[in-house]
Structure formats: structure tokens, C-alpha cells
N, C-alpha and C. Protein backbone atom coordinates (compact mmCIF):
# COMPACT_ATOMS: atom_id res chain seq x y z
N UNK A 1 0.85 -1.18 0.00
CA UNK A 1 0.00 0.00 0.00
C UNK A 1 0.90 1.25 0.00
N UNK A 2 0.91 2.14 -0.69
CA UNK A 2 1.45 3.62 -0.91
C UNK A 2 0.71 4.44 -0.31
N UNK A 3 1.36 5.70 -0.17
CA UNK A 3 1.11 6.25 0.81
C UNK A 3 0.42 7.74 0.14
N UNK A 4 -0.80 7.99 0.85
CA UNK A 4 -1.28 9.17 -0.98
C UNK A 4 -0.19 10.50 -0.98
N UNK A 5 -0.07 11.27 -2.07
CA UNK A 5 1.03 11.99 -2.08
C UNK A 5 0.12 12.90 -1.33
N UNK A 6 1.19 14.47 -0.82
CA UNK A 6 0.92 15.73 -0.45
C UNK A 6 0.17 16.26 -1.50
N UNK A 7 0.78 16.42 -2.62
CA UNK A 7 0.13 17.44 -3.80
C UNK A 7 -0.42 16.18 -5.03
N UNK A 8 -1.46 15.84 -5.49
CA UNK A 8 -1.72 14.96 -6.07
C UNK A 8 -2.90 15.53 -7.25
N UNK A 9 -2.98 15.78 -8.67
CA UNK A 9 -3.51 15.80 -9.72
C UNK A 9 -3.64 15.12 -10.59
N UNK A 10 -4.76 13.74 -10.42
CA UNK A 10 -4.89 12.82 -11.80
C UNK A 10 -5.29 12.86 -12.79
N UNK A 11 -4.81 12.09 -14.21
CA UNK A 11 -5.12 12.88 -15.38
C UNK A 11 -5.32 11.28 -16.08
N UNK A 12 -6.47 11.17 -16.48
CA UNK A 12 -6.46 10.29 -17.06
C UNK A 12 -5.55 10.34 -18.75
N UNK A 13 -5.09 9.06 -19.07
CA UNK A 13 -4.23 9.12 -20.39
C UNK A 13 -5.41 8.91 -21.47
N UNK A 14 -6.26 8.17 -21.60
CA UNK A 14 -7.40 8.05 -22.40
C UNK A 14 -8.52 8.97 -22.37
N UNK A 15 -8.49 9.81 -21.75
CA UNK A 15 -9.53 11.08 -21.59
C UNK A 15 -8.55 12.24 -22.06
N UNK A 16 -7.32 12.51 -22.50
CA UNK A 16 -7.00 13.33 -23.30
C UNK A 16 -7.33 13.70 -24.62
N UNK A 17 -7.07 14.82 -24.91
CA UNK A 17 -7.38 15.28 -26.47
C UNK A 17 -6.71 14.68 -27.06
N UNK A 18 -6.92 14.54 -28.26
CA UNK A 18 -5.88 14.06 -29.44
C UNK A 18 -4.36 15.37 -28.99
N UNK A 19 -5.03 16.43 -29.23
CA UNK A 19 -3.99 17.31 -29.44
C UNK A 19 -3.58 18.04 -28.38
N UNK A 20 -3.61 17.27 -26.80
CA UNK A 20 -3.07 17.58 -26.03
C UNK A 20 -3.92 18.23 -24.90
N UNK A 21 -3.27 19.09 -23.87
CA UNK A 21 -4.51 19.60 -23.34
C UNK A 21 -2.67 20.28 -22.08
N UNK A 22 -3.33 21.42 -21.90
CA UNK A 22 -3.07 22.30 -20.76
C UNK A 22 -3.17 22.10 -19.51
N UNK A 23 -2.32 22.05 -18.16
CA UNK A 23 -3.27 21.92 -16.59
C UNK A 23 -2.02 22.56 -16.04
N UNK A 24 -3.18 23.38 -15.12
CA UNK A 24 -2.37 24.18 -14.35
C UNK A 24 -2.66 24.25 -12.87
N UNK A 25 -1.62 23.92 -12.04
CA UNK A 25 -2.16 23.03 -10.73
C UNK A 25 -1.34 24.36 -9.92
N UNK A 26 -2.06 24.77 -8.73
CA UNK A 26 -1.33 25.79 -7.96
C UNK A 26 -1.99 25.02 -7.14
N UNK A 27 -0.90 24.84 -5.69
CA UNK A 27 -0.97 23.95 -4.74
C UNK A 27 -2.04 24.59 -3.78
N UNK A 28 -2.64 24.23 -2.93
CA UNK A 28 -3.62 24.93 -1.60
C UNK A 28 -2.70 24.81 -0.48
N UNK A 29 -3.45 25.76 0.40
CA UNK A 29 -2.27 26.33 1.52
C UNK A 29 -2.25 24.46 2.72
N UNK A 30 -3.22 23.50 2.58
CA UNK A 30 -3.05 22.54 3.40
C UNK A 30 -1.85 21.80 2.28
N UNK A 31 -1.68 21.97 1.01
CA UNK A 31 -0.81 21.13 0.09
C UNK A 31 0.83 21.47 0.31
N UNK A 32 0.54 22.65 0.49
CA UNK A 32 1.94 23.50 0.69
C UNK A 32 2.34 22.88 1.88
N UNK A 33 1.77 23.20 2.94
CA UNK A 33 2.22 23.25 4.23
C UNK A 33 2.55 21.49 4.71
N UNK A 34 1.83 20.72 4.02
CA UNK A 34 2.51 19.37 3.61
C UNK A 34 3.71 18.90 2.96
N UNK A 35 3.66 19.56 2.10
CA UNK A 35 5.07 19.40 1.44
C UNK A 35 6.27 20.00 1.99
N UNK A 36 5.92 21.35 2.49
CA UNK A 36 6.71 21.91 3.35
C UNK A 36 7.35 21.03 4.02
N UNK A 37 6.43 20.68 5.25
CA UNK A 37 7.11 19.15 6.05
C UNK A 37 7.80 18.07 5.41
N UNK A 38 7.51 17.89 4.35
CA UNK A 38 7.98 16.05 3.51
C UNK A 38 9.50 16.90 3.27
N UNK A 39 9.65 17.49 2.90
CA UNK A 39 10.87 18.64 2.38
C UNK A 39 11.76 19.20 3.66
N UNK A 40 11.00 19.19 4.95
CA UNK A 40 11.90 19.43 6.01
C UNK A 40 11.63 21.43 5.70
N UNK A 41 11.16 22.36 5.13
CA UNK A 41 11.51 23.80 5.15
C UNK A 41 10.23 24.30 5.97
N UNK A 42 10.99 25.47 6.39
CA UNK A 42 10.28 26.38 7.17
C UNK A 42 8.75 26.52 6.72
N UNK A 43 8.72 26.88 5.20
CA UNK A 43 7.44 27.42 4.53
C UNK A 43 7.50 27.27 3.24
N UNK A 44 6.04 27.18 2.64
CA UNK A 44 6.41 26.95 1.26
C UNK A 44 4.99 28.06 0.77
N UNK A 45 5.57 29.27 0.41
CA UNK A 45 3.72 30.25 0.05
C UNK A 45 3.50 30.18 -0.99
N UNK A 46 4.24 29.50 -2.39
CA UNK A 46 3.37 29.68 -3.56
C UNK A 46 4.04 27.98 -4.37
N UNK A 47 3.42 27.44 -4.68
CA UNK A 47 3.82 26.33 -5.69
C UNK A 47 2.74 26.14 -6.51
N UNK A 48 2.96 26.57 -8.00
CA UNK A 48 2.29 26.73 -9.19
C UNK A 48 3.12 25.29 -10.08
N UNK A 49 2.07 25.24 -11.37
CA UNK A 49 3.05 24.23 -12.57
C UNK A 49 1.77 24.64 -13.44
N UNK A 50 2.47 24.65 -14.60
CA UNK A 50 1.48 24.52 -15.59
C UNK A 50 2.55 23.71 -16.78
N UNK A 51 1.62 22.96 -17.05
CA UNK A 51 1.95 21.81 -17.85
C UNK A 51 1.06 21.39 -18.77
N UNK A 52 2.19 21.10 -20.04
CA UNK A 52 1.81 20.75 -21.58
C UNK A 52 1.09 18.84 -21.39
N UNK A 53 -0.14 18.29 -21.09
CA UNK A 53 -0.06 17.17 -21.64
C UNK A 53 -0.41 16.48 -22.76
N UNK A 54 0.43 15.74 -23.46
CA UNK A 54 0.12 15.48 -25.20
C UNK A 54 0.15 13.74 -24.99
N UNK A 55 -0.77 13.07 -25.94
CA UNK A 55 -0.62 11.71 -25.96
C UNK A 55 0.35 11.50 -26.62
N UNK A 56 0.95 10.47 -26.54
CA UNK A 56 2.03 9.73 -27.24
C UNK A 56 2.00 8.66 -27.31
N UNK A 57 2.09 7.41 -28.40
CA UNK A 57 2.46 6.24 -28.52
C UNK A 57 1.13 5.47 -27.84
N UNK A 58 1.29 4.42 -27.81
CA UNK A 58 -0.18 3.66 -27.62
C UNK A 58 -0.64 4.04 -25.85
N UNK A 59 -1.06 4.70 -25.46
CA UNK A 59 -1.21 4.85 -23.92
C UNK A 59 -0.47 5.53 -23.53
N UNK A 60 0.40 6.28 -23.97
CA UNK A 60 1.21 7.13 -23.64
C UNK A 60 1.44 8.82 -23.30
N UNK A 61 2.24 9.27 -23.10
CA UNK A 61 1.95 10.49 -22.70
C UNK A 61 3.14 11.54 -22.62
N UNK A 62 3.09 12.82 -23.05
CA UNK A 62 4.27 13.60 -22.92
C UNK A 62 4.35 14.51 -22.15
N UNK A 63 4.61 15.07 -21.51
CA UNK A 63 4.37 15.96 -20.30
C UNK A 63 5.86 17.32 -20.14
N UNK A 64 5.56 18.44 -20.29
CA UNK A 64 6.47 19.60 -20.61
C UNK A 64 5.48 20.09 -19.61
N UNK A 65 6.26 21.63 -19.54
CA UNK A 65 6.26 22.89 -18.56
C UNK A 65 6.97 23.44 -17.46
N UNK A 66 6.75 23.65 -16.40
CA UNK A 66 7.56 24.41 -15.70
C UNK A 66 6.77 24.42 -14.31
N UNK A 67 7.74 24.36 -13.15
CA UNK A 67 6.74 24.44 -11.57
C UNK A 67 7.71 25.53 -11.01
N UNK A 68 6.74 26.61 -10.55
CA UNK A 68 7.52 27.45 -9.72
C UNK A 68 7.03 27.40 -8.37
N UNK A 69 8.04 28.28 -7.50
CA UNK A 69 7.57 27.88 -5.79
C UNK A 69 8.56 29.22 -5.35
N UNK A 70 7.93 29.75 -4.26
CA UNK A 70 8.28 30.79 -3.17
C UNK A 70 8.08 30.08 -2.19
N UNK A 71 9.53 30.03 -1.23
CA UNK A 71 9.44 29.47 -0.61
C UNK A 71 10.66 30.22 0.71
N UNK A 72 10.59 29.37 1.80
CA UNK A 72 12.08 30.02 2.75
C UNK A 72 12.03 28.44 3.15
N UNK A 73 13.78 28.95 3.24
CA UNK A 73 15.22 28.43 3.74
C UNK A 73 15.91 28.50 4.69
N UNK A 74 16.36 27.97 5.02
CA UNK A 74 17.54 28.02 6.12
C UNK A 74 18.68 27.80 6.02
N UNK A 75 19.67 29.17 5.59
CA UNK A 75 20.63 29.24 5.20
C UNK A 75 21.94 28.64 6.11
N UNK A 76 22.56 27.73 5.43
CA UNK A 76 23.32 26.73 6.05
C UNK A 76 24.82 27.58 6.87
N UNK A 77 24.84 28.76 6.58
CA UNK A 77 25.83 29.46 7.49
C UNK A 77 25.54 30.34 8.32
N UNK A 78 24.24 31.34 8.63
CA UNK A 78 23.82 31.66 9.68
C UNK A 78 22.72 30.84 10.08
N UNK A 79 22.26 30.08 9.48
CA UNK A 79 21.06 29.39 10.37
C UNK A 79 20.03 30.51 10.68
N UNK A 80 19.87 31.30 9.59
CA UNK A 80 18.06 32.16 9.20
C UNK A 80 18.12 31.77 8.10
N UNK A 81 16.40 31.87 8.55
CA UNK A 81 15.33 31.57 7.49
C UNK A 81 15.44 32.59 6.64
N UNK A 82 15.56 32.35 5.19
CA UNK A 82 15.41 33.37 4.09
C UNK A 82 14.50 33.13 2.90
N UNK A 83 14.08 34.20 2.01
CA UNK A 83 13.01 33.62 0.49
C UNK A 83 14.01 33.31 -0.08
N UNK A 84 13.08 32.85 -0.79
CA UNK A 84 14.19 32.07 -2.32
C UNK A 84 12.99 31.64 -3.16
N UNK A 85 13.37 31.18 -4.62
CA UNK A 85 12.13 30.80 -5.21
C UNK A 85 12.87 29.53 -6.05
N UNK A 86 12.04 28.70 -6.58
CA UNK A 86 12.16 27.84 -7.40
C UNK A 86 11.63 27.45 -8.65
N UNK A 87 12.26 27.68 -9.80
CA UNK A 87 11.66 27.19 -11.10
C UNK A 87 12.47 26.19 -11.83
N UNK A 88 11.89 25.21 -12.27
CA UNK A 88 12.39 24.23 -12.90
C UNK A 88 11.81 23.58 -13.63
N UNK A 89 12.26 23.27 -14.87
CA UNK A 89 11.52 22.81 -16.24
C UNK A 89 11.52 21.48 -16.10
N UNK A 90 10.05 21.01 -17.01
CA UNK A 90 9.71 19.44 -16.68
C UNK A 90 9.51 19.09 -18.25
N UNK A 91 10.41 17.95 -18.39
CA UNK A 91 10.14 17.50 -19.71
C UNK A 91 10.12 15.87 -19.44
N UNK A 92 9.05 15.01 -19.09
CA UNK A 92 8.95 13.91 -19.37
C UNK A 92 8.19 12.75 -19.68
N UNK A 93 8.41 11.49 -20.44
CA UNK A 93 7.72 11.08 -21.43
C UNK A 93 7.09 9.72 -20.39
N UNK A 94 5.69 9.26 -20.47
CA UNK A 94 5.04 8.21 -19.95
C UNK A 94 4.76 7.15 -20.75
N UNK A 95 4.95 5.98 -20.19
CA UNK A 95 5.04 4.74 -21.60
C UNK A 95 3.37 3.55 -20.23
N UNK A 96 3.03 2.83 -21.12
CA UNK A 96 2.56 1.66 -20.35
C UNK A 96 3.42 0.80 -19.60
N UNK A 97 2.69 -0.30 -19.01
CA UNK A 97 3.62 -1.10 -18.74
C UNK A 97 4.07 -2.02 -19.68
N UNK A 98 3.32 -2.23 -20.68
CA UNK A 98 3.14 -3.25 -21.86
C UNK A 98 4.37 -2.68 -22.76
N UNK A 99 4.31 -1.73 -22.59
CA UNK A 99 5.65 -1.29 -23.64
C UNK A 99 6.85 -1.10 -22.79
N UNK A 100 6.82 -1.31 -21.35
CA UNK A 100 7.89 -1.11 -20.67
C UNK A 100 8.62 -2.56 -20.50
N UNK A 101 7.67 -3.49 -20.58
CA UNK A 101 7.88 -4.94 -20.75
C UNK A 101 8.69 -5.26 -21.75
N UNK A 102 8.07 -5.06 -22.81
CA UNK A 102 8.77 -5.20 -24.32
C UNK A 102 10.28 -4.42 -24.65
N UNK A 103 10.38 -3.11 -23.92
CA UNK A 103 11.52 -2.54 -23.83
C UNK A 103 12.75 -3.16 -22.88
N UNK A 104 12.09 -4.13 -21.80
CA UNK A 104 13.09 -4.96 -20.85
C UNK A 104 13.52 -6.20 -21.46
N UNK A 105 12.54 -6.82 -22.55
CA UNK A 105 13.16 -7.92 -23.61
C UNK A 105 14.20 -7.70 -24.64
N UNK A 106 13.85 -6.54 -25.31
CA UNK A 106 14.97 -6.30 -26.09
C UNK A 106 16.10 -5.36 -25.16
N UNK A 107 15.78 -5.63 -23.86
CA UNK A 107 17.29 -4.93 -23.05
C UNK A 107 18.44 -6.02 -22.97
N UNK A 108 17.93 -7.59 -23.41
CA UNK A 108 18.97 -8.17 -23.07
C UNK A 108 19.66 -8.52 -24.64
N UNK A 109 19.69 -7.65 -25.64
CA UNK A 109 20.09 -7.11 -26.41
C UNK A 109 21.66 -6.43 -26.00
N UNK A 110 22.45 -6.68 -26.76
CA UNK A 110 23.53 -5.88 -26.76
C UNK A 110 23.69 -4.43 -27.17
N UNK A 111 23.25 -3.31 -26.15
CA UNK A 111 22.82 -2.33 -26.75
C UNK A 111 24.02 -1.08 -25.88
N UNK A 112 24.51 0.34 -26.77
CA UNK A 112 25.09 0.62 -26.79
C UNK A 112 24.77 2.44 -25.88
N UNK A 113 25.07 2.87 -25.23
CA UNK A 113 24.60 3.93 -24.65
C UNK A 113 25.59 5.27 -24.50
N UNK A 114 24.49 6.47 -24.53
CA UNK A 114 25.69 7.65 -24.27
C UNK A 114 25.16 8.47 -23.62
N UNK A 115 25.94 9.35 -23.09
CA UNK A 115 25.11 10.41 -21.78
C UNK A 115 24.10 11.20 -22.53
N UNK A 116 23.97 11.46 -23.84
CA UNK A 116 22.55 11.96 -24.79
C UNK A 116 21.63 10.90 -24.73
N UNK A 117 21.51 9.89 -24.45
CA UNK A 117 20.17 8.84 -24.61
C UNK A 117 19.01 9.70 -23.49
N UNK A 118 18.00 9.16 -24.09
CA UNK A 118 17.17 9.70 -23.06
C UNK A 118 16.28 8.80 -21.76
N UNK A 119 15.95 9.27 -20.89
CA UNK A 119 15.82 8.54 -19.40
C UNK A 119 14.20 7.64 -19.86
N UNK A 120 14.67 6.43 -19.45
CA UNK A 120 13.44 5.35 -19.53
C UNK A 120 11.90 6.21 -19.19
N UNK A 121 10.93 6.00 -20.06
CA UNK A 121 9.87 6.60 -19.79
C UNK A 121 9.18 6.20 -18.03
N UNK A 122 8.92 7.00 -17.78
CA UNK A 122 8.10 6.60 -16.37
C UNK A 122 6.71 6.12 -16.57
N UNK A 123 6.43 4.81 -15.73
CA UNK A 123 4.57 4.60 -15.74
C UNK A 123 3.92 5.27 -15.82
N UNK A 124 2.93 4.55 -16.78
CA UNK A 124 1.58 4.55 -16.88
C UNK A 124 0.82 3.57 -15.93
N UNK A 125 -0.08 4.41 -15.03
CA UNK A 125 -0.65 3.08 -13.90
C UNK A 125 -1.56 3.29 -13.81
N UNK A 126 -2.72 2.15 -14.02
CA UNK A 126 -4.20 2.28 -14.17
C UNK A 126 -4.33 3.04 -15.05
N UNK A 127 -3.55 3.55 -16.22
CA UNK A 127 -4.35 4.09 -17.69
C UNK A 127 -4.32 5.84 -17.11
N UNK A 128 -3.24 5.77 -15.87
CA UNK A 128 -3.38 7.44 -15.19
C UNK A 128 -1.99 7.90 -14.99
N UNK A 129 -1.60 9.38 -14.47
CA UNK A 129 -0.18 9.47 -14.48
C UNK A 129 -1.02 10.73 -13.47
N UNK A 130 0.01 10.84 -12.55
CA UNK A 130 -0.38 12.05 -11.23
C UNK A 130 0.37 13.35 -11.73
N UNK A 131 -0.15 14.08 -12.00
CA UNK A 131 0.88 15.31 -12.57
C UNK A 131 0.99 16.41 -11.58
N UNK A 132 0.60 16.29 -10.41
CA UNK A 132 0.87 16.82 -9.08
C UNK A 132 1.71 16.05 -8.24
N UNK A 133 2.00 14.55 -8.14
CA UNK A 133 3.09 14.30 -7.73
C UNK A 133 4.23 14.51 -8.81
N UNK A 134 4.30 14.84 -9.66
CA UNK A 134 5.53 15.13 -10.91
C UNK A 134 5.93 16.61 -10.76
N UNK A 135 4.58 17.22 -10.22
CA UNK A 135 5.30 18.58 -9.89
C UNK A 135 5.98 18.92 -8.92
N UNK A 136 5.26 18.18 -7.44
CA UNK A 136 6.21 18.13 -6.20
C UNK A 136 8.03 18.02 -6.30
N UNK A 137 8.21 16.95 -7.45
CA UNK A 137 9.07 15.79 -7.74
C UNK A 137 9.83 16.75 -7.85
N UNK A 138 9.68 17.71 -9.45
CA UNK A 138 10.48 18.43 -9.79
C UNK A 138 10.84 20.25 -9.14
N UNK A 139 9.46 20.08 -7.98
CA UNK A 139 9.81 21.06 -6.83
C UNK A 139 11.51 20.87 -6.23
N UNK A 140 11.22 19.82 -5.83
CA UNK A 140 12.49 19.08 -4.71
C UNK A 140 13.47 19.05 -5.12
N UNK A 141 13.52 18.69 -6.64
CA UNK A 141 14.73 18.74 -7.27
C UNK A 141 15.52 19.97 -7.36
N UNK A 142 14.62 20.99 -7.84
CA UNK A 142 14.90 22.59 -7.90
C UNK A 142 15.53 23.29 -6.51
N UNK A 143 15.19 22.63 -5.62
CA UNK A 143 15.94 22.99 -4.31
C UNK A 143 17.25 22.92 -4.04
N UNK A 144 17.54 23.90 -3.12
CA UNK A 144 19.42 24.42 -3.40
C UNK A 144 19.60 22.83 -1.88
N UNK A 145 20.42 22.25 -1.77
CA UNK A 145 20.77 21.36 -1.11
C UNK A 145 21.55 22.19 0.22
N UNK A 146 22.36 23.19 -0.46
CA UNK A 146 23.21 24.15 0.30
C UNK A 146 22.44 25.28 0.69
N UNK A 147 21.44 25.23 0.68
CA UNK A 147 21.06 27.12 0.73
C UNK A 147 21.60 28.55 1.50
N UNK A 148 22.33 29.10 0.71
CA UNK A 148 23.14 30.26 1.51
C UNK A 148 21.76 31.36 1.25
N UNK A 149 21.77 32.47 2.51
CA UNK A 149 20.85 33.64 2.30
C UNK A 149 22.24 34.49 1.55
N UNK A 150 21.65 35.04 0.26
CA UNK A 150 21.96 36.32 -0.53
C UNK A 150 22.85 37.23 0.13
N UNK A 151 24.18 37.36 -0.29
CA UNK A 151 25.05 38.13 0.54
C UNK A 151 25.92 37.39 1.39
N UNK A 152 25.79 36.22 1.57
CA UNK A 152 26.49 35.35 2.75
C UNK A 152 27.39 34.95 2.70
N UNK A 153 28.46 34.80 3.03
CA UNK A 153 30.01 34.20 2.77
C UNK A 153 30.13 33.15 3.64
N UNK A 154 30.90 31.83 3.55
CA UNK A 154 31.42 31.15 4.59
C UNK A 154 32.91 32.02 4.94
N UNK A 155 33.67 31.88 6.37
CA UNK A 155 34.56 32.55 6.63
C UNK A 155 35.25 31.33 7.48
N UNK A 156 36.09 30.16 6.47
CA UNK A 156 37.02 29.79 7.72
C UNK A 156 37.33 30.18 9.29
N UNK A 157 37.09 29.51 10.18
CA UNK A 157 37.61 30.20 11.31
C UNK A 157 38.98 30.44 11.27
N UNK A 158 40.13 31.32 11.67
CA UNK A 158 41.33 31.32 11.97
C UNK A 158 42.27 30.11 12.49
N UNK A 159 43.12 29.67 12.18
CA UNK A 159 43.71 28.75 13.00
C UNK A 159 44.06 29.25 14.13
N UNK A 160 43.60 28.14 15.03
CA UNK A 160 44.94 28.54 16.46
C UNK A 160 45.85 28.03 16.92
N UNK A 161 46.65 28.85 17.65
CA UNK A 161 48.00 28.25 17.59
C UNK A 161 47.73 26.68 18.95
N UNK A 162 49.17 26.18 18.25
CA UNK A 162 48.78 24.71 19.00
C UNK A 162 48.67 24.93 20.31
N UNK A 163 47.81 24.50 20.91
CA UNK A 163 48.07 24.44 22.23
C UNK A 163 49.37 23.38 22.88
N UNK A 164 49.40 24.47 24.10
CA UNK A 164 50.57 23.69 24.99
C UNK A 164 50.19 22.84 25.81
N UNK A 165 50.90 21.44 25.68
CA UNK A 165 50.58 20.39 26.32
C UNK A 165 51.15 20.75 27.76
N UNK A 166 49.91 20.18 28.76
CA UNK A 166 50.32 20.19 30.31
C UNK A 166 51.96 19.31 30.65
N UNK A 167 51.68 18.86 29.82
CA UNK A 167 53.60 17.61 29.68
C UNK A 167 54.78 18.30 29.25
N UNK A 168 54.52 19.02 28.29
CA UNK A 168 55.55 19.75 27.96
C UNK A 168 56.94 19.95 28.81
N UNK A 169 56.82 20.52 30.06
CA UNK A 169 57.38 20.88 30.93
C UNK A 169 58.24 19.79 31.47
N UNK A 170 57.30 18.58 31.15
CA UNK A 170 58.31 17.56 31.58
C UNK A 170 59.43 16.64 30.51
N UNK A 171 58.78 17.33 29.48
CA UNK A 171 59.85 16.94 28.62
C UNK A 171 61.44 17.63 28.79
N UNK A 172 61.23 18.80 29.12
CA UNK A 172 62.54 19.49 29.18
C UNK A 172 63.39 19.31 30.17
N UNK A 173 62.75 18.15 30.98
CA UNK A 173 63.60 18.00 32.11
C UNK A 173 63.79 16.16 32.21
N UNK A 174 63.25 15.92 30.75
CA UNK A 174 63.78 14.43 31.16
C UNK A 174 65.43 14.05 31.45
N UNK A 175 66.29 14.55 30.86
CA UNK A 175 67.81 14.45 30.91
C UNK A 175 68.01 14.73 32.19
N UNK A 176 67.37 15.59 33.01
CA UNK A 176 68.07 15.55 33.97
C UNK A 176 67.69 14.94 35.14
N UNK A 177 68.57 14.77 36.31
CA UNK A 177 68.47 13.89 37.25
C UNK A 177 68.95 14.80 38.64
């Protein structure tokens, strides 16, 4: 059993247009403040996406656009909360499982790869694809891992000099007797 997402928008793949169709999901303040938590941040006040969906291939699906988010941080060298925003482009393609099957048969194929290939399509499940958990997805991703607040420098501390060992003293007097 899975667990239902924070931000969740289902779209059926067979109830699309031929020629695609538009959705534009801006999160609610109980969606935010969920994700907020799953994400560990202070606050999250705006998470928008609007997204291209186009059929593709037998059950399939293409999915473009963009998710933005206003949000605060906690900047990893003073430890305050600061804004920041997030935008990040979504380009990705949905296959069945039936064709994901058929793509794992001819994987044991001797087949040849380069960092231009493009990333295995993601499920199609129950004939549906959540395009609110895809936006969360590519929320999280867009997030600084480091987040410095604007203006912030890290500043090595200074070295200090070695301290003097309490022994010391007795070193200088081992020779003698």
C-alpha cells in the first residue's frame, strides 16, 4: 500500500485530447504546508506548474512545462530563514507497462549507450499518471541542497595556535636527574 502523495492531480491518459490539453495546478495552503514538512523547510507560500499534456504512442503520454515555488530556507551558514524561489523545467515522457515490458526484452540485447540517450519513460498506472506528484518531484529537485541567504560568505575560522601540552614541561627535564 502507498502512501497518498501531499500534492496529487490525476489525469487520465485516455480522456486526453488528441492534441493535447493544458493543466495548471497551484498547490492549496493545506498542500503547501505538507510538502513543506515532507521537504523538512520552514514554509512553502506559492507552488504553481502549468503543464503541456500530449498523448504519445499507444497509452502514452508527454508531459512539458515548468513548476515554480516561493518558498524560505535556512541558510546553512547563519542558520536564518530566508526567500528564495524555485523554477524548474519538466520534460517527461510516460510509456505503459506493456511497452515497458517489451523494452526490458529487447534490453537483453547488446545495446550501446551515451550520456545523450534519453531517461526510460516513467509509468503509466491504471491508464493514469499524477501530474501533481511530478510537480512536487520536480519542486524538490529545484531545491538548493546548500542554501546560503543572498550576501552570505562562509569565513574559515582562523587557526589557532597549538596548544601547549600540560607535559611539555616535563619533557625538558627528562635528561636531567
Amino acid at each position: 500500500m502507498t502512501e497518498a502523495q501531499p500534492l496529487s492531480r490525476v489525469v487520465r491518459i485516455d480522456a486526453l485530447p488528441k492534441d493535447g490539453q493544458t493543466v495548471t495546478i497551484e498547490a492549496s495552503p493545506a498542500e503547501r504546508e505538507a510538502l513543506a514538512k515532507l521537504y523538512d523547510l520552514p514554509a512553502i507560500a506559492a507552488l504553481t506548474a502549468t503543464l503541456r499534456v500530449e498523448p504519445a504512442g499507444r497509452g502514452g503520454a508527454h508531459v512539458t512545462g515548468a513548476v515554480r515555488g516561493e518558498l524560505t530556507q535556512i541558510c546553512v551558514v547563519t542558520l536564518e530563514p530566508f526567500e528564495t524561489a524555485v523554477e524548474e523545467a519538466i520534460d517527461v515522457r510516460f510509456a505503459r507497462a506493456a511497452e515497458e515490458e517489451s523494452a526490458r526484452r529487447a534490453a537483453h540485447e547488446i545495446v550501446t549507450l551515451s550520456l545523450a540517450d534519453e531517461d526510460d519513460p516513467d509509468p503509466v498506472v491504471d491508464g493514469k499518471i499524477d501530474l501533481g506528484a511530478l510537480a512536487a518531484e520536480f519542486f524538490a529537485l529545484g531545491l538548493d541542497p546548500y542554501p546560503r541567504k543572498p550576501g552570505v560568505e562562509f569565513v574559515a575560522p582562523a587557526e589557532q595556535a597549538a596548544a601547549v601540552s600540560p607535559f611539555a614541561i616535563l619533557g625538558g627535564n627528562a635528561g636531567k636527574r
